[in-house]
PDB file of N, CA and C in Angstrom:
ATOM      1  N   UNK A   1      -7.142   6.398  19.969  1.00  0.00           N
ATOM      2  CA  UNK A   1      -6.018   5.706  19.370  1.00  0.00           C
ATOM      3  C   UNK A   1      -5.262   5.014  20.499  1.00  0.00           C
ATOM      4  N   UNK A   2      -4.842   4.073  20.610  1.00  0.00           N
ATOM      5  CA  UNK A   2      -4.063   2.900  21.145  1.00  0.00           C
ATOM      6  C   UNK A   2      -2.949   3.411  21.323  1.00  0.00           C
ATOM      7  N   UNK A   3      -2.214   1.721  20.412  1.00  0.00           N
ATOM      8  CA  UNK A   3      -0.793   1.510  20.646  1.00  0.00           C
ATOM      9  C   UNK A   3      -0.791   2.555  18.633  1.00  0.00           C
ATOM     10  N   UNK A   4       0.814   3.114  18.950  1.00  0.00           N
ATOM     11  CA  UNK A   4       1.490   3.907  17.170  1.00  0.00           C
ATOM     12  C   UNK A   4       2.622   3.194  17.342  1.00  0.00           C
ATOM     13  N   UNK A   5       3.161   3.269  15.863  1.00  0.00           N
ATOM     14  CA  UNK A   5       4.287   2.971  15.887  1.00  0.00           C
ATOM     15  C   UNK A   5       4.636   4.134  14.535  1.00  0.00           C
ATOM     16  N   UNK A   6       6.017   4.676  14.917  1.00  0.00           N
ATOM     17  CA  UNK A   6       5.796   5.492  13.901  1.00  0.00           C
ATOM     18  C   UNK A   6       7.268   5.309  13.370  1.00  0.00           C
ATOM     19  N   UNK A   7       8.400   5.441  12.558  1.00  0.00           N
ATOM     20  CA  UNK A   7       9.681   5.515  12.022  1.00  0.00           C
ATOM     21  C   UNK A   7       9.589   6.221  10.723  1.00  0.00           C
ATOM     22  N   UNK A   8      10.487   6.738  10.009  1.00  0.00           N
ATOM     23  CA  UNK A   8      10.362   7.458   8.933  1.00  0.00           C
ATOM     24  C   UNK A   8       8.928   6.993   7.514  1.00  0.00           C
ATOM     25  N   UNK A   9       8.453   7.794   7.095  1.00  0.00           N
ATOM     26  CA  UNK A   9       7.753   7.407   6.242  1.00  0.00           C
ATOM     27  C   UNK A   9       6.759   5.910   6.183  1.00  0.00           C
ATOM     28  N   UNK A  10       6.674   5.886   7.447  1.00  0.00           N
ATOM     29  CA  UNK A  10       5.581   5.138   8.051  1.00  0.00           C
ATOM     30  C   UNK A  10       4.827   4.831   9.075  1.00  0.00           C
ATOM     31  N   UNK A  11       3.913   4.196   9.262  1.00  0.00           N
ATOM     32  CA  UNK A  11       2.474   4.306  10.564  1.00  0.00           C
ATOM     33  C   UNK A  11       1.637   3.284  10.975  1.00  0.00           C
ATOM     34  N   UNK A  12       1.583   3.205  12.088  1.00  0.00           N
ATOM     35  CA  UNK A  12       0.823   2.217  12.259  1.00  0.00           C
ATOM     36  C   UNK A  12       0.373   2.274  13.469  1.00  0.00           C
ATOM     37  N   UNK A  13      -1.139   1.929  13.300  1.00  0.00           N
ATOM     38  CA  UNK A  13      -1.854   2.645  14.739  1.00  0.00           C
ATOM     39  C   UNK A  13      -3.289   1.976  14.649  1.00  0.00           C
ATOM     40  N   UNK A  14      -4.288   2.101  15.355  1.00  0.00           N
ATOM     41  CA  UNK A  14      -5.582   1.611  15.629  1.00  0.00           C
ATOM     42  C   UNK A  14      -6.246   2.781  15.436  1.00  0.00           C
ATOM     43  N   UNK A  15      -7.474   2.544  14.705  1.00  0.00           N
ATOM     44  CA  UNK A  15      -8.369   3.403  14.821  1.00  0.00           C
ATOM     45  C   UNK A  15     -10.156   2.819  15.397  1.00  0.00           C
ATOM     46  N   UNK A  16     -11.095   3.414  15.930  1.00  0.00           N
ATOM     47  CA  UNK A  16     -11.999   3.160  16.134  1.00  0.00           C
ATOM     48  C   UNK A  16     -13.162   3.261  14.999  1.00  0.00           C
ATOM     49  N   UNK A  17     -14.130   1.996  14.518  1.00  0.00           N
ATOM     50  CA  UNK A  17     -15.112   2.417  13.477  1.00  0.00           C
ATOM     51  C   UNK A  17     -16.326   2.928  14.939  1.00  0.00           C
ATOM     52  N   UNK A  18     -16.990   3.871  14.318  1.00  0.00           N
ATOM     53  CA  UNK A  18     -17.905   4.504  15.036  1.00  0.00           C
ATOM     54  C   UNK A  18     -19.176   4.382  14.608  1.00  0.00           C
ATOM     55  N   UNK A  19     -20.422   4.919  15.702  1.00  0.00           N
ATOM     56  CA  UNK A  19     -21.796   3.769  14.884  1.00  0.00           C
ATOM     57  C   UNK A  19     -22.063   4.347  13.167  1.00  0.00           C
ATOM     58  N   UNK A  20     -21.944   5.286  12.291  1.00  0.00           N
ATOM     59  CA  UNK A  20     -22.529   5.547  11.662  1.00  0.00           C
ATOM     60  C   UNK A  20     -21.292   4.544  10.305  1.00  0.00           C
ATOM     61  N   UNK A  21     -20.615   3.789  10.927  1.00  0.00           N
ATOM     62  CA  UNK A  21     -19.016   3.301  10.173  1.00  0.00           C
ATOM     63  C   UNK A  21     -18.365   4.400   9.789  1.00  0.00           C
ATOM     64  N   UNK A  22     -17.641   5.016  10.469  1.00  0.00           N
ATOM     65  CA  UNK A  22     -16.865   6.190  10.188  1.00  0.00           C
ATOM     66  C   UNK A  22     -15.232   5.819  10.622  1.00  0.00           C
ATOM     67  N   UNK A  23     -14.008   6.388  10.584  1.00  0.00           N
ATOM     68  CA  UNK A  23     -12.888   6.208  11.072  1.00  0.00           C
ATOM     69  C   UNK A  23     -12.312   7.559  10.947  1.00  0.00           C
ATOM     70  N   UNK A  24     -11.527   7.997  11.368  1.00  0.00           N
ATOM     71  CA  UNK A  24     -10.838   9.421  11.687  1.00  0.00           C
ATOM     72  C   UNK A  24      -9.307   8.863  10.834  1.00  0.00           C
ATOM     73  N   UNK A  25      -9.032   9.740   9.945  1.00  0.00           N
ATOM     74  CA  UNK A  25      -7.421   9.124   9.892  1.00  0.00           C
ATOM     75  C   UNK A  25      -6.706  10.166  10.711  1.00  0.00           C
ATOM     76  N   UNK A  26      -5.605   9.294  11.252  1.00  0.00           N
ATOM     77  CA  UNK A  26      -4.782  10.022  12.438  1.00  0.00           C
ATOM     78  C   UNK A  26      -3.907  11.413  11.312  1.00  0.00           C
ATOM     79  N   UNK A  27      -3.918  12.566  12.129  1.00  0.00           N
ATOM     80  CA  UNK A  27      -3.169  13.348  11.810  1.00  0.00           C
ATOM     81  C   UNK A  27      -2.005  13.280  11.330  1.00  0.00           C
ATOM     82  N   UNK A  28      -1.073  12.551  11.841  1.00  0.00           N
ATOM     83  CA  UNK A  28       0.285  11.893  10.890  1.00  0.00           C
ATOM     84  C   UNK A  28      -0.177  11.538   9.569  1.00  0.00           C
ATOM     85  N   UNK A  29      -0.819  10.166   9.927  1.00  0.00           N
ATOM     86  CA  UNK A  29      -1.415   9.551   8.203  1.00  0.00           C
ATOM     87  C   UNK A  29      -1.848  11.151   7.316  1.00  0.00           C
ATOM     88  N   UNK A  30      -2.653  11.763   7.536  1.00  0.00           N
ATOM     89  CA  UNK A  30      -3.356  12.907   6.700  1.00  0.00           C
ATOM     90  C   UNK A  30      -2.145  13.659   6.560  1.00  0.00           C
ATOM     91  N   UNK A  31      -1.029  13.702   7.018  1.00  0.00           N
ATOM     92  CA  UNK A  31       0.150  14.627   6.752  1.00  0.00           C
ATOM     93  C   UNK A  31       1.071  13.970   6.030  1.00  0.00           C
ATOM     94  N   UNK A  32       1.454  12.824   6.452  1.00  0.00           N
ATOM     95  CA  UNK A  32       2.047  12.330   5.457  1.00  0.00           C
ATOM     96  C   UNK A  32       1.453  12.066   3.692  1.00  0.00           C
ATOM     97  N   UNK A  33       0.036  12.113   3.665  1.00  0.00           N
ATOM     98  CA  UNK A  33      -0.255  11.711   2.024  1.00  0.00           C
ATOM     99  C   UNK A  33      -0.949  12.684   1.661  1.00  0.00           C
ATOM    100  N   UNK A  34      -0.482  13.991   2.543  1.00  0.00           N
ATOM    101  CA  UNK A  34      -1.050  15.922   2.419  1.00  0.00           C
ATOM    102  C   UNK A  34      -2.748  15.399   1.757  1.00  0.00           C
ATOM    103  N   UNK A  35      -3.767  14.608   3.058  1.00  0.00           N
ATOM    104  CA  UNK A  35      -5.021  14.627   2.312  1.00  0.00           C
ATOM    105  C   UNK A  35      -5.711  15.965   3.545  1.00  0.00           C
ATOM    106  N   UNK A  36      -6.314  16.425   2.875  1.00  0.00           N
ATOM    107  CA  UNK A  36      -6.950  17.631   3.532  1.00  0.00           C
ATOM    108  C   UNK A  36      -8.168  17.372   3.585  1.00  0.00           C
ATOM    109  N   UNK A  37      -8.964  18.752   4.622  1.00  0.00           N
ATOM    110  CA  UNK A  37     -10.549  18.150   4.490  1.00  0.00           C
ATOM    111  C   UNK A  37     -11.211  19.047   2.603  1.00  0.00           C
ATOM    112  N   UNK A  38     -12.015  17.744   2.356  1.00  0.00           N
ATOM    113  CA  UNK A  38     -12.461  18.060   1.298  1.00  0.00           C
ATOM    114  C   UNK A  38     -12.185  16.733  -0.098  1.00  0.00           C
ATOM    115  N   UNK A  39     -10.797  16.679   0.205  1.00  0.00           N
ATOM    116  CA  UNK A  39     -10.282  15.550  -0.822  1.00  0.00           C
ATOM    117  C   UNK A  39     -11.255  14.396  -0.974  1.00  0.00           C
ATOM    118  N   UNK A  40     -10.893  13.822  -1.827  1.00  0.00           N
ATOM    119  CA  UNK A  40     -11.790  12.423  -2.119  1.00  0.00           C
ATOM    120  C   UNK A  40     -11.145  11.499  -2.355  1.00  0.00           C
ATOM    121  N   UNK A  41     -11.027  10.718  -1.658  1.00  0.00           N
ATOM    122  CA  UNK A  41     -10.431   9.439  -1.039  1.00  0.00           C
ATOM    123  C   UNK A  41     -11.215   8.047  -1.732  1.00  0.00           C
ATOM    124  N   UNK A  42     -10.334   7.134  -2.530  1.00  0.00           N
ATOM    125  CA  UNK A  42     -10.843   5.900  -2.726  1.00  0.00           C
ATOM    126  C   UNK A  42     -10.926   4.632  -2.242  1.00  0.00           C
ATOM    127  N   UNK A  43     -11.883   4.121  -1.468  1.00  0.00           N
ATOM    128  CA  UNK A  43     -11.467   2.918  -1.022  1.00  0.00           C
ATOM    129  C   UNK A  43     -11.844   1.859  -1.839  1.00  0.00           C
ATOM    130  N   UNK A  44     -10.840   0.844  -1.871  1.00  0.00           N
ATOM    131  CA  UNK A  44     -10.776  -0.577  -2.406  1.00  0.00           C
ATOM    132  C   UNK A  44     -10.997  -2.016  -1.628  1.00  0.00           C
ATOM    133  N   UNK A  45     -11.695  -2.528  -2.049  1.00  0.00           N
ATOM    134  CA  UNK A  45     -12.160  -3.650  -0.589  1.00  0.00           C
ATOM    135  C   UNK A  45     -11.935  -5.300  -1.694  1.00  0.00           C
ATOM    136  N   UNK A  46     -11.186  -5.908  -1.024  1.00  0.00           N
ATOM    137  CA  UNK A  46     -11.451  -7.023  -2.171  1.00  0.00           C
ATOM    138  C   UNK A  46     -11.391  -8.118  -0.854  1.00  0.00           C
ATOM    139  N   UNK A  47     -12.577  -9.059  -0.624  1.00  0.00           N
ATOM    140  CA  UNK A  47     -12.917 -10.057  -0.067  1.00  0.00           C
ATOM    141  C   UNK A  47     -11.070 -11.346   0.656  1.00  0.00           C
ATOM    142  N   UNK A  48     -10.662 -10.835   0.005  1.00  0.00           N
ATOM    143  CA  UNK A  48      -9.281 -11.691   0.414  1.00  0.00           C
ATOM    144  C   UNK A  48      -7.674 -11.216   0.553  1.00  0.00           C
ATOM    145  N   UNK A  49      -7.997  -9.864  -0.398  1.00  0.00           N
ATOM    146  CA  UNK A  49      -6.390  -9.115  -0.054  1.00  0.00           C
ATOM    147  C   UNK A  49      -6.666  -7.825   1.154  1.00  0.00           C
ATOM    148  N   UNK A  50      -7.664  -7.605   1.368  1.00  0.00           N
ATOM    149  CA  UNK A  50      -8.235  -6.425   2.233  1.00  0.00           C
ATOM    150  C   UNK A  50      -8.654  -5.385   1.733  1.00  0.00           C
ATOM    151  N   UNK A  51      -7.944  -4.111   2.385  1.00  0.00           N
ATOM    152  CA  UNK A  51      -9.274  -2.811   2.726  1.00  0.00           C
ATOM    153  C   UNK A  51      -8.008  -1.843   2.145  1.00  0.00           C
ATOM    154  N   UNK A  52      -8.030  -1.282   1.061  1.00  0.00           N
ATOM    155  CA  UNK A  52      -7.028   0.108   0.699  1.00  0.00           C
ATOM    156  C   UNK A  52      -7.825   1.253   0.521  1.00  0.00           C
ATOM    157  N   UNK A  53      -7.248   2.476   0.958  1.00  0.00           N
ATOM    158  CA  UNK A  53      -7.960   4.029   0.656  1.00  0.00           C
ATOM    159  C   UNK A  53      -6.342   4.887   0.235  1.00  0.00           C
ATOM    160  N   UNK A  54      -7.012   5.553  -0.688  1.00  0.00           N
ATOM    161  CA  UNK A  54      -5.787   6.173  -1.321  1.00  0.00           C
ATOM    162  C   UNK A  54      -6.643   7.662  -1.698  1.00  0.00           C
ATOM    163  N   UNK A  55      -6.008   8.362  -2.504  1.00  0.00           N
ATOM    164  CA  UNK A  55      -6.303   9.776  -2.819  1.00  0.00           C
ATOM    165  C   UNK A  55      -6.692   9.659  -4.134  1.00  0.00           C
ATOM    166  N   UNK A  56      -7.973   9.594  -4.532  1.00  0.00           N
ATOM    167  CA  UNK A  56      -9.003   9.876  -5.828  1.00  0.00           C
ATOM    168  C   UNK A  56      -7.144  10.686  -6.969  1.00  0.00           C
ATOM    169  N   UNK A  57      -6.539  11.472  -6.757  1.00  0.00           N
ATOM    170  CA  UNK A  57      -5.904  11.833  -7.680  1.00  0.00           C
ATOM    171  C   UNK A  57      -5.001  10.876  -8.395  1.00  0.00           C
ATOM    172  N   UNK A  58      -4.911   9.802  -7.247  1.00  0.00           N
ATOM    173  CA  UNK A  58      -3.814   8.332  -7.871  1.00  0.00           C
ATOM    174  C   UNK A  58      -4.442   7.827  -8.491  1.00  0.00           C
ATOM    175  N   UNK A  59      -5.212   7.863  -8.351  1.00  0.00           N
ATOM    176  CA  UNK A  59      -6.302   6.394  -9.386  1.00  0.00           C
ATOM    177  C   UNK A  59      -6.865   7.062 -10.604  1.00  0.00           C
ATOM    178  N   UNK A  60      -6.983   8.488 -10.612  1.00  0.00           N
ATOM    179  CA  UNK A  60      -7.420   9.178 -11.559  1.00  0.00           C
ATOM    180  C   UNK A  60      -6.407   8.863 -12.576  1.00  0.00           C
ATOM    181  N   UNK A  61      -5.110   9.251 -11.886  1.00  0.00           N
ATOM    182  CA  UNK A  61      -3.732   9.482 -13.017  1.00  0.00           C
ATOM    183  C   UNK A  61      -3.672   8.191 -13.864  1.00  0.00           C
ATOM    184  N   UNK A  62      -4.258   6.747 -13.171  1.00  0.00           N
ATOM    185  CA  UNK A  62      -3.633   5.388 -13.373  1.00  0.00           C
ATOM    186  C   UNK A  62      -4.942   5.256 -14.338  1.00  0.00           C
ATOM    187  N   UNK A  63      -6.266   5.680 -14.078  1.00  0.00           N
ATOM    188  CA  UNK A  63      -7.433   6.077 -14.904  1.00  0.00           C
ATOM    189  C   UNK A  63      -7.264   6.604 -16.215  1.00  0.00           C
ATOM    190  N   UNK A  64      -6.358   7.517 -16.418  1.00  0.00           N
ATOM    191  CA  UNK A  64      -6.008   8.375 -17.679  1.00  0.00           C
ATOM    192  C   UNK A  64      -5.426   7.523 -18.618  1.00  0.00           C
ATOM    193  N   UNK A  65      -4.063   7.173 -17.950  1.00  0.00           N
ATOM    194  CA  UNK A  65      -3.482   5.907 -18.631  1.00  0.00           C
ATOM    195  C   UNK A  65      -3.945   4.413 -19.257  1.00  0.00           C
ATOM    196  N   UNK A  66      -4.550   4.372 -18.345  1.00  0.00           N
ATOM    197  CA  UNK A  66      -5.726   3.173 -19.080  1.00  0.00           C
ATOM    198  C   UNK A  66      -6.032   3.473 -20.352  1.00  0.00           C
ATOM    199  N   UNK A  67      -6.842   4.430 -20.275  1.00  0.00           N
ATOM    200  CA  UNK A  67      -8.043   5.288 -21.121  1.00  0.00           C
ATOM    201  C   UNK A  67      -7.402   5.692 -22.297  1.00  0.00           C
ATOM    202  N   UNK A  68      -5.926   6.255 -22.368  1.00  0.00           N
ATOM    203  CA  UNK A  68      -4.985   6.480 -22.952  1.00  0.00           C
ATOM    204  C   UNK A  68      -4.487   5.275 -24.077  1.00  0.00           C
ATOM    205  N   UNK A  69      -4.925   4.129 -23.692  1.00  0.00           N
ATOM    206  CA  UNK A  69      -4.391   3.104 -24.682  1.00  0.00           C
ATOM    207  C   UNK A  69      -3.442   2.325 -23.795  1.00  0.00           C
ATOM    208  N   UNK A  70      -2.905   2.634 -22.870  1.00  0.00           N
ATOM    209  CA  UNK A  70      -2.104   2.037 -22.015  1.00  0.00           C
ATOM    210  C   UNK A  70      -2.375   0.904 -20.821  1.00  0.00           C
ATOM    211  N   UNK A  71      -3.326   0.172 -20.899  1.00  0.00           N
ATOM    212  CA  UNK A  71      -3.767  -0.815 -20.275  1.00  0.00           C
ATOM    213  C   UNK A  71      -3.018  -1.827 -19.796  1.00  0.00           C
ATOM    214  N   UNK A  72      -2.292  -2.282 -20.607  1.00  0.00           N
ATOM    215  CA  UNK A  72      -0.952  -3.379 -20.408  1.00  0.00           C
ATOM    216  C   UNK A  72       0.031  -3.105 -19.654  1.00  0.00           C
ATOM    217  N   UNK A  73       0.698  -1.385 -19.950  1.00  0.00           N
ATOM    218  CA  UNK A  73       1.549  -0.993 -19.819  1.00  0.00           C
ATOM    219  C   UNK A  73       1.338  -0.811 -17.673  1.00  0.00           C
ATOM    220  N   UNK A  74       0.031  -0.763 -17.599  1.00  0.00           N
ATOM    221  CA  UNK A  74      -0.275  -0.236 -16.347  1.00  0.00           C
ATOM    222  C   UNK A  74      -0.535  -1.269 -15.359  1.00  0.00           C
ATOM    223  N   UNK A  75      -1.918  -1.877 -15.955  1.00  0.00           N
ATOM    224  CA  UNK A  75      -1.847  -3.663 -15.062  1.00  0.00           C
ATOM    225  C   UNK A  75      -1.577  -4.743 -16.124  1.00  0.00           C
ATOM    226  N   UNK A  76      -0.138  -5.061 -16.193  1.00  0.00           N
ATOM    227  CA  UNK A  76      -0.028  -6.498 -17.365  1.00  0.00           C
ATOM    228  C   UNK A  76      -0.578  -7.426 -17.113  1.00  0.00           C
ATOM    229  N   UNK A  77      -1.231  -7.445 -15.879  1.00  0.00           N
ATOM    230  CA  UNK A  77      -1.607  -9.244 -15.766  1.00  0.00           C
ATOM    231  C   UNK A  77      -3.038  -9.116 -15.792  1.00  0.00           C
ATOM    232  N   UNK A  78      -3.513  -7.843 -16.032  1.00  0.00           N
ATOM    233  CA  UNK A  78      -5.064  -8.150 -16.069  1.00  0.00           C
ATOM    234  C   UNK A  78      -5.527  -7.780 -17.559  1.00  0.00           C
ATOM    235  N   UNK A  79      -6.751  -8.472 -18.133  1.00  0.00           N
ATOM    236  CA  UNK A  79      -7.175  -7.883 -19.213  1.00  0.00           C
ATOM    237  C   UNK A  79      -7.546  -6.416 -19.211  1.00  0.00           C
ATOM    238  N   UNK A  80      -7.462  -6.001 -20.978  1.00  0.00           N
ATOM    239  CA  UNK A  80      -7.699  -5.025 -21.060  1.00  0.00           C
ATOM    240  C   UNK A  80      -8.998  -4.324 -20.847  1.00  0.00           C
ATOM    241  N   UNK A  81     -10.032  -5.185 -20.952  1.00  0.00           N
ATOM    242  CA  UNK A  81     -11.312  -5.160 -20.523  1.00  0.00           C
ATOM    243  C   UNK A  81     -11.285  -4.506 -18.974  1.00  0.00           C
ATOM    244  N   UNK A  82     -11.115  -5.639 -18.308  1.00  0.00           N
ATOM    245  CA  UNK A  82     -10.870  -5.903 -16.735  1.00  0.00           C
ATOM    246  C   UNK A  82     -10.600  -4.288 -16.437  1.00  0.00           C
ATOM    247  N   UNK A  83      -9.390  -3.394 -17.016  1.00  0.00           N
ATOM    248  CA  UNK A  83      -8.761  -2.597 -16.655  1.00  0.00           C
ATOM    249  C   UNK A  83      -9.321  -1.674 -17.264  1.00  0.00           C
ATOM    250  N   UNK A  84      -9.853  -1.576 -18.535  1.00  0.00           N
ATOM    251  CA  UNK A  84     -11.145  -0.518 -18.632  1.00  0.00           C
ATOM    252  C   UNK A  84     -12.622  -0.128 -17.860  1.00  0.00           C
ATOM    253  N   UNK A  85     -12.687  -0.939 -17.243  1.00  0.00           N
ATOM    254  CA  UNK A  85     -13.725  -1.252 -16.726  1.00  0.00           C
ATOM    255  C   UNK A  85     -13.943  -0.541 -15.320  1.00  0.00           C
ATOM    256  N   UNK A  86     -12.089  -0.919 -14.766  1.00  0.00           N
ATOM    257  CA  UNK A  86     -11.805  -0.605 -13.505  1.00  0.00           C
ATOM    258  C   UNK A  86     -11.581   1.382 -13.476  1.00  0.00           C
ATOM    259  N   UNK A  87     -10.986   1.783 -14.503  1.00  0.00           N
ATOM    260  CA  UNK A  87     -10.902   3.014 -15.169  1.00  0.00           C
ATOM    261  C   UNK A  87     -11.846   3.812 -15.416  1.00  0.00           C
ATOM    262  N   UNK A  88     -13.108   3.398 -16.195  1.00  0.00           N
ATOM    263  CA  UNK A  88     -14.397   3.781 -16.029  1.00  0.00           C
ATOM    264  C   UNK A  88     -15.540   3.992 -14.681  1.00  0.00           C
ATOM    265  N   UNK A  89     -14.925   2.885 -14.027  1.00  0.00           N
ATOM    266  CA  UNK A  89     -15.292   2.964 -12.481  1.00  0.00           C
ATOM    267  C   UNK A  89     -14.522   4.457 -11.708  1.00  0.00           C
ATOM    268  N   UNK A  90     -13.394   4.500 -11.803  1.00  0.00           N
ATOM    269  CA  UNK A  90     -12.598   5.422 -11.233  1.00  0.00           C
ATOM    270  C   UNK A  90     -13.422   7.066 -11.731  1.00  0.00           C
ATOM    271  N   UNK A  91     -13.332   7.048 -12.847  1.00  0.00           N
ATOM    272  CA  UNK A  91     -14.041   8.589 -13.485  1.00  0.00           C
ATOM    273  C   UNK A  91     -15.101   8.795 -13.546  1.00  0.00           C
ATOM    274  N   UNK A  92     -15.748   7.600 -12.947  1.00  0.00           N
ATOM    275  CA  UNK A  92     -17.220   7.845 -12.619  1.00  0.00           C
ATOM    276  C   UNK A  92     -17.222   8.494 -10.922  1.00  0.00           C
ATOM    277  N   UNK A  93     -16.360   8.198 -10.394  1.00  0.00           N
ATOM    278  CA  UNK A  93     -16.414   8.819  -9.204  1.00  0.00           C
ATOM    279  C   UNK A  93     -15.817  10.812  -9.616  1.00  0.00           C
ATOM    280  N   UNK A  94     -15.290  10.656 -10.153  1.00  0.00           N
ATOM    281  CA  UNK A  94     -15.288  12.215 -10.447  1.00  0.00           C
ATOM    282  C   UNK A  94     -16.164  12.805 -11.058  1.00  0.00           C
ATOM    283  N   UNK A  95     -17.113  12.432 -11.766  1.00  0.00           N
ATOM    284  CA  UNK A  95     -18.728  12.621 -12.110  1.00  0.00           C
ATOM    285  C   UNK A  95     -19.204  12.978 -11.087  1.00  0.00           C
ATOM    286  N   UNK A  96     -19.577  11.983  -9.944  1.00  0.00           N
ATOM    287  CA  UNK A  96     -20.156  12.118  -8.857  1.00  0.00           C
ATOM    288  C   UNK A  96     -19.912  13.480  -7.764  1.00  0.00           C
ATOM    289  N   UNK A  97     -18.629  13.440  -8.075  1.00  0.00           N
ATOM    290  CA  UNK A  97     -18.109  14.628  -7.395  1.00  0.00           C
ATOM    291  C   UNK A  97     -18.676  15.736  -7.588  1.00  0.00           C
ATOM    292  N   UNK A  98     -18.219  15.740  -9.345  1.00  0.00           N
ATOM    293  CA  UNK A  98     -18.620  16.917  -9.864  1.00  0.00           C
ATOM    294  C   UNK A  98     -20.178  17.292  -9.591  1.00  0.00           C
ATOM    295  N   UNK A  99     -21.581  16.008  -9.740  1.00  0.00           N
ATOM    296  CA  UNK A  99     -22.630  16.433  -9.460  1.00  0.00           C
ATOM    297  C   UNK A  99     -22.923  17.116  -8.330  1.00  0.00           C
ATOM    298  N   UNK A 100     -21.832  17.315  -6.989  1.00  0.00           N
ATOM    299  CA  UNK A 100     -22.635  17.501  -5.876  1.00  0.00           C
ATOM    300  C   UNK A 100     -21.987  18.923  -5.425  1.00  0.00           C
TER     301      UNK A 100
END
């Protein structure tokens, strides 16, 4: 790790990708969003807004709601399709989980 910058409830720091593409999240980051070893972490990659990883339990919750009938209520600007779709994606990763 480099240069940090750290102030309340936030971080910012360098990390190294390593040959197999791996990254370490810094101990702060893993304390601040309490991810432990084991958790399952989602990453989001979209060609022009970038690279997000969050905690499989956020996307699950935002997953439910979808699924729930609540599509609009959750992303208004995207179809309901769009956002089922994205929802079904999400609980398929807890499938996966569960298989292994």
């Amino acid at each position: 790790m480099k240069a940090k910058s750290e102030s309340k409830g936030k971080y910012m720091g360098t990390v190294k990708v390593g040959q197999k593409g791996q990254i370490v999240i810094p101990k702060e980051v893993r304390e601040m969003f309490e991810i432990s070893p084991g958790d399952t972490l989602v990453l989001l990659a979209d060609s022009e807004k970038g690279i997000a990883i969050e905690r499989y339990s956020v996307f699950a919750g935002i997953a439910d709601r979808i699924l729930s009938g609540r599509a609009k209520e959750v992303y208004p600007d995207n179809s309901e399709e769009d956002s089922i779709k994205f929802a079904r994606a999400i609980k398929s990763i807890e499938d996966e989980d569960d298989e292994k």
